[in-house]
Protein backbone atom coordinates (compact mmCIF):
# COMPACT_ATOMS: atom_id res chain seq x y z
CA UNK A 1 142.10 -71.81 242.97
CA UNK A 2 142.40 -75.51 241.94
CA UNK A 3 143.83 -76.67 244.87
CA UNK A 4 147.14 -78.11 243.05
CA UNK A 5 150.87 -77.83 244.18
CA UNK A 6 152.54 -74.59 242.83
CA UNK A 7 155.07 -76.97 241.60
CA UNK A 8 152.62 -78.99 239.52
CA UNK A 9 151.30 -75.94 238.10
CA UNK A 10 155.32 -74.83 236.96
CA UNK A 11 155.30 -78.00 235.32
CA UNK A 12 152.63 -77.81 233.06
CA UNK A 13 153.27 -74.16 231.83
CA UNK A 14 157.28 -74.75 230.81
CA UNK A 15 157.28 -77.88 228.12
CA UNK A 16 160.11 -79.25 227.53
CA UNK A 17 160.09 -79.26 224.17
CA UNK A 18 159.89 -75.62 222.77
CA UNK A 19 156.42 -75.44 220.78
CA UNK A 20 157.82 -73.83 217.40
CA UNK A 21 158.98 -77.09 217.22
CA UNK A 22 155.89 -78.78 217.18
CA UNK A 23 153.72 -78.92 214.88
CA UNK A 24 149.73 -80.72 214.58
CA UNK A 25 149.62 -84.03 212.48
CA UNK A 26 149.08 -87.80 213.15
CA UNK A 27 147.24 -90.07 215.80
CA UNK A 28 149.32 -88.12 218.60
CA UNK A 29 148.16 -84.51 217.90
CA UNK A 30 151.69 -83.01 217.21
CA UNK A 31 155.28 -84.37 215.62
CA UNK A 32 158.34 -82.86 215.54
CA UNK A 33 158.97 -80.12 212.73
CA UNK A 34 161.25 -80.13 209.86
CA UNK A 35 164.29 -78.23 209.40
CA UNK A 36 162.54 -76.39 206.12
CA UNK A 37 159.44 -75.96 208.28
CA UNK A 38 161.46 -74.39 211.56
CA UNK A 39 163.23 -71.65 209.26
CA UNK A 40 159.83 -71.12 207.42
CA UNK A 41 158.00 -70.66 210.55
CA UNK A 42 161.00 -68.12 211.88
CA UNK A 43 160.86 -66.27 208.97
CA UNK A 44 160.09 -62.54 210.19
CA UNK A 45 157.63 -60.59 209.07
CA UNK A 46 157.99 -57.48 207.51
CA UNK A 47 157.46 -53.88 209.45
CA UNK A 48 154.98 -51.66 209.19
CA UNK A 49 156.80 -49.04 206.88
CA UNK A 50 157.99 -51.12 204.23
CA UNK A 51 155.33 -49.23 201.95
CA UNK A 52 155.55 -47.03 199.06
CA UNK A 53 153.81 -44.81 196.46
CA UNK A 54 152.26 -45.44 193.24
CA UNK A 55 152.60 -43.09 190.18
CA UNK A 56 150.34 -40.66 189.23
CA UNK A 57 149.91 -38.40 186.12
CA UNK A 58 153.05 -38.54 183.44
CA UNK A 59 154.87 -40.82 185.64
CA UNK A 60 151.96 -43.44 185.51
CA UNK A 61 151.42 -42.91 181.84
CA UNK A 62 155.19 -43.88 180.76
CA UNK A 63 154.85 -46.43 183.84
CA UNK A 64 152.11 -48.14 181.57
CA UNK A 65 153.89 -47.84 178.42
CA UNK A 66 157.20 -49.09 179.14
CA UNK A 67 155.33 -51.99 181.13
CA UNK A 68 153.34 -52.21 177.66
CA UNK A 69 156.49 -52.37 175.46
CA UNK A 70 158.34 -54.91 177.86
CA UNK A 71 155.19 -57.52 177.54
CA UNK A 72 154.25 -56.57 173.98
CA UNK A 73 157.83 -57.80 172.61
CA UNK A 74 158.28 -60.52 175.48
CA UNK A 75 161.43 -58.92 176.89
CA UNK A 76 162.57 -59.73 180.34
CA UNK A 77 163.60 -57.54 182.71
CA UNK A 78 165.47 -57.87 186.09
CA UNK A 79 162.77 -55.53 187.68
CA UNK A 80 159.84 -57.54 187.06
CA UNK A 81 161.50 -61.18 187.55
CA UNK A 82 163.06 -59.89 191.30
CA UNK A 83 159.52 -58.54 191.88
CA UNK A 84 161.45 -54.91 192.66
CA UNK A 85 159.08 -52.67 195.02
CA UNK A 86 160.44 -49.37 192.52
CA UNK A 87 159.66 -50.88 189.62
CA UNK A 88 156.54 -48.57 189.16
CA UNK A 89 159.23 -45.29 189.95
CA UNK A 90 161.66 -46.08 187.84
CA UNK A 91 159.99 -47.25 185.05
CA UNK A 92 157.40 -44.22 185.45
CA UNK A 93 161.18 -42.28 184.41
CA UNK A 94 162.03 -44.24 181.90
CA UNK A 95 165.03 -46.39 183.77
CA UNK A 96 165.12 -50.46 183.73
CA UNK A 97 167.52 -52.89 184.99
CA UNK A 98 168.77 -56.10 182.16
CA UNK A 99 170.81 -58.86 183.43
CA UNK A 100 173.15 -59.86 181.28
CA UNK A 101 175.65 -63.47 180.56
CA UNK A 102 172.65 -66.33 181.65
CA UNK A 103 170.31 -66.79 183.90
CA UNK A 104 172.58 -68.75 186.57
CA UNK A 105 175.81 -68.03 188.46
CA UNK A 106 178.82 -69.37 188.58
CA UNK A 107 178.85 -68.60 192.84
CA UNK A 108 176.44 -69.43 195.39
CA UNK A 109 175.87 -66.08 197.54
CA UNK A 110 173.58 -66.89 200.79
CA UNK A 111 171.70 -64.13 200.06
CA UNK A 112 170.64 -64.44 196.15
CA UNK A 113 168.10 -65.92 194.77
CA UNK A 114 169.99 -66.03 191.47
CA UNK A 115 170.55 -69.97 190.79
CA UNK A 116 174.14 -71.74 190.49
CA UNK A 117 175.65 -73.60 188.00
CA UNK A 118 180.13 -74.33 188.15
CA UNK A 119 179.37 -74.44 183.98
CA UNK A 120 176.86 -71.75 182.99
CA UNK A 121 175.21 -72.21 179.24
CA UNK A 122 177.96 -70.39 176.63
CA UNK A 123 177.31 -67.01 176.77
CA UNK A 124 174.81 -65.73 173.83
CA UNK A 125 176.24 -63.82 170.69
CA UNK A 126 173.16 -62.27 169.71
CA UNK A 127 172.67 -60.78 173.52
CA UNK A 128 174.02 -57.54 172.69
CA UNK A 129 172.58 -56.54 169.50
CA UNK A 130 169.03 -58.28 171.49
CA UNK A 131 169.48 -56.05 174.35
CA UNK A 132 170.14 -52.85 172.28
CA UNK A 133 166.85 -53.42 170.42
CA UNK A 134 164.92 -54.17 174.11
CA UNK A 135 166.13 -50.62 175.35
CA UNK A 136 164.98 -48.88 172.11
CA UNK A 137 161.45 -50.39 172.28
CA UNK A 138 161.10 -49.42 175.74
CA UNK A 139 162.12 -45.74 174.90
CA UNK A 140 164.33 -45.59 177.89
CA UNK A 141 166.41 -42.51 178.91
CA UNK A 142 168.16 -44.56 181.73
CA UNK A 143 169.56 -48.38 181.26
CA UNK A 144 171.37 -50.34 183.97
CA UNK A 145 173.61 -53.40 183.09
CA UNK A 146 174.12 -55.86 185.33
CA UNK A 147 175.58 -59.28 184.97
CA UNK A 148 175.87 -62.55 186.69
CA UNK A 149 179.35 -64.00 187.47
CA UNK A 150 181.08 -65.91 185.07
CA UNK A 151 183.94 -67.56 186.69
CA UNK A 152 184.02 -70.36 183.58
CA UNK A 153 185.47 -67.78 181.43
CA UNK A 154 189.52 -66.56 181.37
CA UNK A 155 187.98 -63.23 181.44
CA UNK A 156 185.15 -63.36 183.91
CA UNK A 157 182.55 -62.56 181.12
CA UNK A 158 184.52 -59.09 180.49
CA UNK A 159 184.74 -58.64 176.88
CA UNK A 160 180.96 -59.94 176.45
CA UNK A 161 179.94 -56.92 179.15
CA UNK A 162 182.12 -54.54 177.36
CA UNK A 163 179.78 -55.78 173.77
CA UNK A 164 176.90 -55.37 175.14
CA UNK A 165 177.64 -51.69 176.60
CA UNK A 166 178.73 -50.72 173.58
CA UNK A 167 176.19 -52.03 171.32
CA UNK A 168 173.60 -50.24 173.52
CA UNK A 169 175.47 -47.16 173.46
CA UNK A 170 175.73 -47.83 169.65
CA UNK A 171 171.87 -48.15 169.22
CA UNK A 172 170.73 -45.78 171.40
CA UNK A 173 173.17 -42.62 171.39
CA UNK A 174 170.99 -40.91 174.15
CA UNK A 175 170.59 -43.24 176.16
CA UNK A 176 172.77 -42.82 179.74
CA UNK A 177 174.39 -46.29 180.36
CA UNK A 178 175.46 -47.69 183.69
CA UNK A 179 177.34 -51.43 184.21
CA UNK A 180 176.44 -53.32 187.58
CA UNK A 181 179.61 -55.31 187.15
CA UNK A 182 180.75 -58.46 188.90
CA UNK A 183 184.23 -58.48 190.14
CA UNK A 184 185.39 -60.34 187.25
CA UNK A 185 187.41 -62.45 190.29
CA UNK A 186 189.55 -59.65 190.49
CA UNK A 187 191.15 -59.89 187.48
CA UNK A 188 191.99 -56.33 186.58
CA UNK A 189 193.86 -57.19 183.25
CA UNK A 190 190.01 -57.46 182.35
CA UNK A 191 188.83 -54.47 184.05
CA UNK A 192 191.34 -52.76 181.91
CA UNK A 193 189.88 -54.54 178.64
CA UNK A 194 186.33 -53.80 179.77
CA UNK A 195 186.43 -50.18 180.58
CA UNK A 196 189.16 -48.63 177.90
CA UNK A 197 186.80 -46.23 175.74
CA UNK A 198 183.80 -47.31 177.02
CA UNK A 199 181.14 -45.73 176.34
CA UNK A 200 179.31 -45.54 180.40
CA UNK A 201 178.28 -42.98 182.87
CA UNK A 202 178.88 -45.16 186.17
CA UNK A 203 180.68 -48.05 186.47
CA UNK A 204 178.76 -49.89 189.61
CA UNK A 205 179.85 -53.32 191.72
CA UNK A 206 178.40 -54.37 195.11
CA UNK A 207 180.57 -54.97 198.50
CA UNK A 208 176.81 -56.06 199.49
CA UNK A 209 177.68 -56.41 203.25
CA UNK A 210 180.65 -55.31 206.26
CA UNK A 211 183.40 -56.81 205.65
CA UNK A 212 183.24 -59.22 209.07
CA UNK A 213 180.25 -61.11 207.30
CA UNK A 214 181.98 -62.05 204.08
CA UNK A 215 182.19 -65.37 204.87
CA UNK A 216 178.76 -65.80 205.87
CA UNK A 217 176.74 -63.80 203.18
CA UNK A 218 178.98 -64.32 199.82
CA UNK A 219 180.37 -66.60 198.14
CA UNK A 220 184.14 -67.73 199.36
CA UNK A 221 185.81 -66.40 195.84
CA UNK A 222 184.07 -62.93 196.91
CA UNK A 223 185.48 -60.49 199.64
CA UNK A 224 184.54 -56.65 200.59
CA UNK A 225 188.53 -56.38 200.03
CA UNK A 226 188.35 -57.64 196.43
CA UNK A 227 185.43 -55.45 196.02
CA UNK A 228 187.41 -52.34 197.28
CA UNK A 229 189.82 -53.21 194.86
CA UNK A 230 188.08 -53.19 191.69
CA UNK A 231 186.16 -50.27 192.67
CA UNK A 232 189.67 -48.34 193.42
CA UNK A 233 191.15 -49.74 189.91
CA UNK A 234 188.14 -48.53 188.17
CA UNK A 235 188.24 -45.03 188.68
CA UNK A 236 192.46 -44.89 188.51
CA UNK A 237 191.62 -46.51 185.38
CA UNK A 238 189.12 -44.21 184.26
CA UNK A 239 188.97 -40.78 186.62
CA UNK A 240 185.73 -39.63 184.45
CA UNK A 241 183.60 -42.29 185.28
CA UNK A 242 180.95 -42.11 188.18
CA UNK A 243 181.69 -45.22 190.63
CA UNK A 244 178.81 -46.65 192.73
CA UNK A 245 178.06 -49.33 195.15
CA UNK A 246 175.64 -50.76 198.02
CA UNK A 247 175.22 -52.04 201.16
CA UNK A 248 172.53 -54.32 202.57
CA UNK A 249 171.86 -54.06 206.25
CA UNK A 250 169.96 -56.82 208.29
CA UNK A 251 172.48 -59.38 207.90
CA UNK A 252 173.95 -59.43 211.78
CA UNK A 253 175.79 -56.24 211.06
CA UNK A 254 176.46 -53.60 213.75
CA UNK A 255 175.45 -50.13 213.18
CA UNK A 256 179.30 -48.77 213.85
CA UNK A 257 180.14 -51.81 211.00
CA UNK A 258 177.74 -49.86 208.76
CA UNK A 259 179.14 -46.11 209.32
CA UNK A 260 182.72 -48.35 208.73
CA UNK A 261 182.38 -49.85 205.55
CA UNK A 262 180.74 -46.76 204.59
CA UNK A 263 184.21 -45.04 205.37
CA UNK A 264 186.18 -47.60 203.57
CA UNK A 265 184.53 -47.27 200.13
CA UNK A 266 184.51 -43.67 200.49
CA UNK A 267 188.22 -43.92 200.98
CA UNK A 268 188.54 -45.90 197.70
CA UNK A 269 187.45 -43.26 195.88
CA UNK A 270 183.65 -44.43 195.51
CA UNK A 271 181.08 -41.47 194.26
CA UNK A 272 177.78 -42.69 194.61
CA UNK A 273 176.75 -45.47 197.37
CA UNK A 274 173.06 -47.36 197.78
CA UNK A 275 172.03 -48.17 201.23
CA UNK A 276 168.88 -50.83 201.71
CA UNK A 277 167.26 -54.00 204.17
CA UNK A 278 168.15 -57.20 203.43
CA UNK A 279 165.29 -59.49 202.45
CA UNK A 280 165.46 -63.30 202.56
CA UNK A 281 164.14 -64.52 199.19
CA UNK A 282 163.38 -67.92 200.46
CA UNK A 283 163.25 -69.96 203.63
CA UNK A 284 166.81 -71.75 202.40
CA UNK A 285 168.65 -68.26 202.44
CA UNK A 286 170.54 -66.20 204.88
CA UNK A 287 167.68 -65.29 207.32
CA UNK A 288 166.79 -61.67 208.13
CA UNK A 289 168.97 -60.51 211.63
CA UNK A 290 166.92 -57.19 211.94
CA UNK A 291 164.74 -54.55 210.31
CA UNK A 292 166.52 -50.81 211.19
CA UNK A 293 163.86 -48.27 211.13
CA UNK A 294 163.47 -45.48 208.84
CA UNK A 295 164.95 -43.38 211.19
CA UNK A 296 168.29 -45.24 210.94
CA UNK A 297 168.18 -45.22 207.63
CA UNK A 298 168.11 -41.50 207.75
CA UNK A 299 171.09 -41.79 210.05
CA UNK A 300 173.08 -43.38 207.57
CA UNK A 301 172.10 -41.34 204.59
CA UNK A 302 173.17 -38.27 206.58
CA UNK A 303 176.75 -39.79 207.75
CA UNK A 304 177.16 -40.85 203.79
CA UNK A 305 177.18 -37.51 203.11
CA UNK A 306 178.87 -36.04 205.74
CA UNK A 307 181.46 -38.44 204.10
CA UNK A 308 181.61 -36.66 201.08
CA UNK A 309 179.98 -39.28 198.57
CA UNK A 310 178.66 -36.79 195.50
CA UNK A 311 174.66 -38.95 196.00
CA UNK A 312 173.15 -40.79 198.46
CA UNK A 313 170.06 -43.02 198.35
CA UNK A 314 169.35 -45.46 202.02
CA UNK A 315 165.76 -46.49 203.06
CA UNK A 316 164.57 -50.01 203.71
CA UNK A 317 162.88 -50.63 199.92
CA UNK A 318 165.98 -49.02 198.17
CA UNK A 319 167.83 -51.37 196.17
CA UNK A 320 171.30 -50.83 194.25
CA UNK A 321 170.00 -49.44 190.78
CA UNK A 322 167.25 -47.68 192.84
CA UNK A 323 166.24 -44.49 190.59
CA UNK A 324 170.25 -44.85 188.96
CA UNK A 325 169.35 -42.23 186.87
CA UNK A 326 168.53 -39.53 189.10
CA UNK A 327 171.11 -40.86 191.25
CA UNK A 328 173.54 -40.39 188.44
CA UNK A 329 172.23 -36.26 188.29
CA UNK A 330 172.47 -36.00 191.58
CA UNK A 331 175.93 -36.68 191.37
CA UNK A 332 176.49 -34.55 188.78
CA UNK A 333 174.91 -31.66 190.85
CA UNK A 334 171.18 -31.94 190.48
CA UNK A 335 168.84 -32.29 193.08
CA UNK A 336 169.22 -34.95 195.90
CA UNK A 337 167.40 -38.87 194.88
CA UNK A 338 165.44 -38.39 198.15
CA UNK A 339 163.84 -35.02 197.98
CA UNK A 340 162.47 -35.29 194.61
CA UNK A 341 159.16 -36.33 194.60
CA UNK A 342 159.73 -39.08 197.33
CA UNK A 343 158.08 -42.11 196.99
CA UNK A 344 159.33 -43.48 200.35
CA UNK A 345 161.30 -45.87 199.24
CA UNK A 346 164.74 -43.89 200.42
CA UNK A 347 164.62 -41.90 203.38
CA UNK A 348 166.76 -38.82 204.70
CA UNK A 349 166.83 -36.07 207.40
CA UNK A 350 167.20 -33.54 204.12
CA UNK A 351 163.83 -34.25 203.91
CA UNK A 352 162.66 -34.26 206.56
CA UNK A 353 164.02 -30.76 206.72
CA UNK A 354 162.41 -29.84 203.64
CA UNK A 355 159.03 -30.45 205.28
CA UNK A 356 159.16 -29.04 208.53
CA UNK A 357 160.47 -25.39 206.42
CA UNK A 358 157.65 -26.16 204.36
CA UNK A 359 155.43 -26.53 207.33
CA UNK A 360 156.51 -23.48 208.89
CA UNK A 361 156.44 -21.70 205.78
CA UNK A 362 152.62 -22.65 206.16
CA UNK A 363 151.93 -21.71 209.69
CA UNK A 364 153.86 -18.72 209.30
């Protein structure tokens, strides 16, 4: 016992000042932090189960030959430049992402790390015919297009989408095609013009978050109500086209605000939906609220398709084009995304199912 008043001792162990605030540096021993260096420092850190699998046998060996083809003719690739966790999946089945119309965006979402411009370069001419020849080098089976937004144009980059789907197509007649479309700012006079004969299997767009956090996570020309819309117009305006989009949780959401917007795109006749965590790319964007657990994730996946959506794929590393291809069979009736050879990226109580059968089947 020192032999000091209680008091004095209260004192000394509360500061006044809080201390991730503080930081060492000068004559004085500490100074007061920045605002970058307080959101770096409260940057949180990610969980324990945001792991997953590496290929092995014919997976890894068309793994390491698409990855060949991509450097070996400099192409560029949204899953290598956004540092996707599946890259190694879905290139081990021969499905890549391209982003299409620049490399900046006309809108300034909190939670992309896509850069802004209000006047984008003109859009390239050559961009279709250059992407059809990038998908035949790689020897794809699966190609996802997605696209920045080009408010600039009259048409929201439409017509220069609808090229390069169709010049793909063109090129590579057995290749499935899928468009991760912006929402053109709801302009469905181009929808119309985009989607009339072409040649696609899913016709994709993002509501990205609940609809109460609109405001805080997109841009203000963006809304999950605009977003409902063009999904809605898209399949009245072509019934035989596949319709997808995805969610990102960790934003501030509730869990009832999930199973809701979940509800609400499966009311606008949506087929396919994409469930996944939220990761800030950067200490200036939207900060992470909360990391769900793969058990919630499960949760979700289950209530998705309790909901009647035709394929499912929610876990914490899943991201919107997450294995699109098989996605795209397992709408079409083939085996669920999750339960074929899982790499943990997407989690679901079908499999978990699958193994405790299996592990009976064992003990039995």
């Amino acid at each position: 016992m020192t032999g000091l008043h209680p008091t004095i001792l209260m004192e000394r162990r509360l500061p006044t000042i809080d201390s991730l605030e503080m930081v060492p540096g000068g004559c004085s021993g500490t100074r007061k932090m920045s605002p970058q260096e307080k959101r770096k420092a409260r940057r949180k850190r990610l969980p324990d189960w945001f792991k997953t699998s590496l290929p092995t046998g014919e997976t890894q060996e068309r793994y390491n030959g698409t990855k060949y083809n991509v450097h070996k003719h400099g192409l560029n690739t949204v899953c290598e430049e956004a540092r996707c966790p599946n890259v190694h999946d879905c290139w081990g089945r021969g499905t890549a992402t391209f982003m299409v119309a620049g490399e900046v965006c006309t809108r300034g979402c909190r939670f992309c790390a896509v850069g802004t411009l209000k006047n984008p370069p003109e859009l390239n001419s050559d961009e279709p015919r250059e992407l059809a020849e990038a998908i035949s080098k790689m020897g794809l089976s699966y190609a996802v297009i997605t696209v920045v937004n080009r408010d600039d144009l009259d048409d929201g980059g439409a017509m220069h989408y609808r090229r390069c789907v169709s010049e793909v197509a063109n090129h590579n007649p057995g290749v499935g095609v899928e468009l991760l479309c912006s929402d053109l700012d709801g302009n469905l006079g181009a929808l119309e013009l985009l989607l009339e004969g072409l040649p696609l299997r899913v016709f994709a767009h993002n509501v990205e978050c609940v609809p109460r956090l609109d405001s805080v996570v997109r841009d203000p020309r963006a809304s999950f109500q605009q977003s409902l819309e063009i999904l809605a117009s898209a399949k009245c305006m072509r019934p035989d086209l596949l319709t997808k989009t995805s969610i990102m949780v960790g934003l501030g959401e509730t869990d009832d605000e999930v199973f809701e917007a979940m509800h609400l795109v499966r009311e606008a006749g949506v087929d396919m939906i994409t469930l996944g965590q939220y990761l800030q790319p950067s200490y200036k964007h939207l900060a992470v609220d909360r990391f769900p657990e793969p058990e919630r994730f499960a949760d979700w996946d289950r209530m998705a398709r309790d909901l009647g959506f035709r394929a499912v794929a929610s876990g914490p590393l899943v991201r919107s084009s997450y294995r699109a291809g098989l996605l795209w069979e397992e709408a079409m009736g083939g085996e669920p995304v999750v339960t074929r050879d899982s790499s943990g990226s997407a989690v679901s109580h079908l499999e978990f199912a699958d193994r405790k059968v299996a592990a009976r089947g064992q003990t039995s």
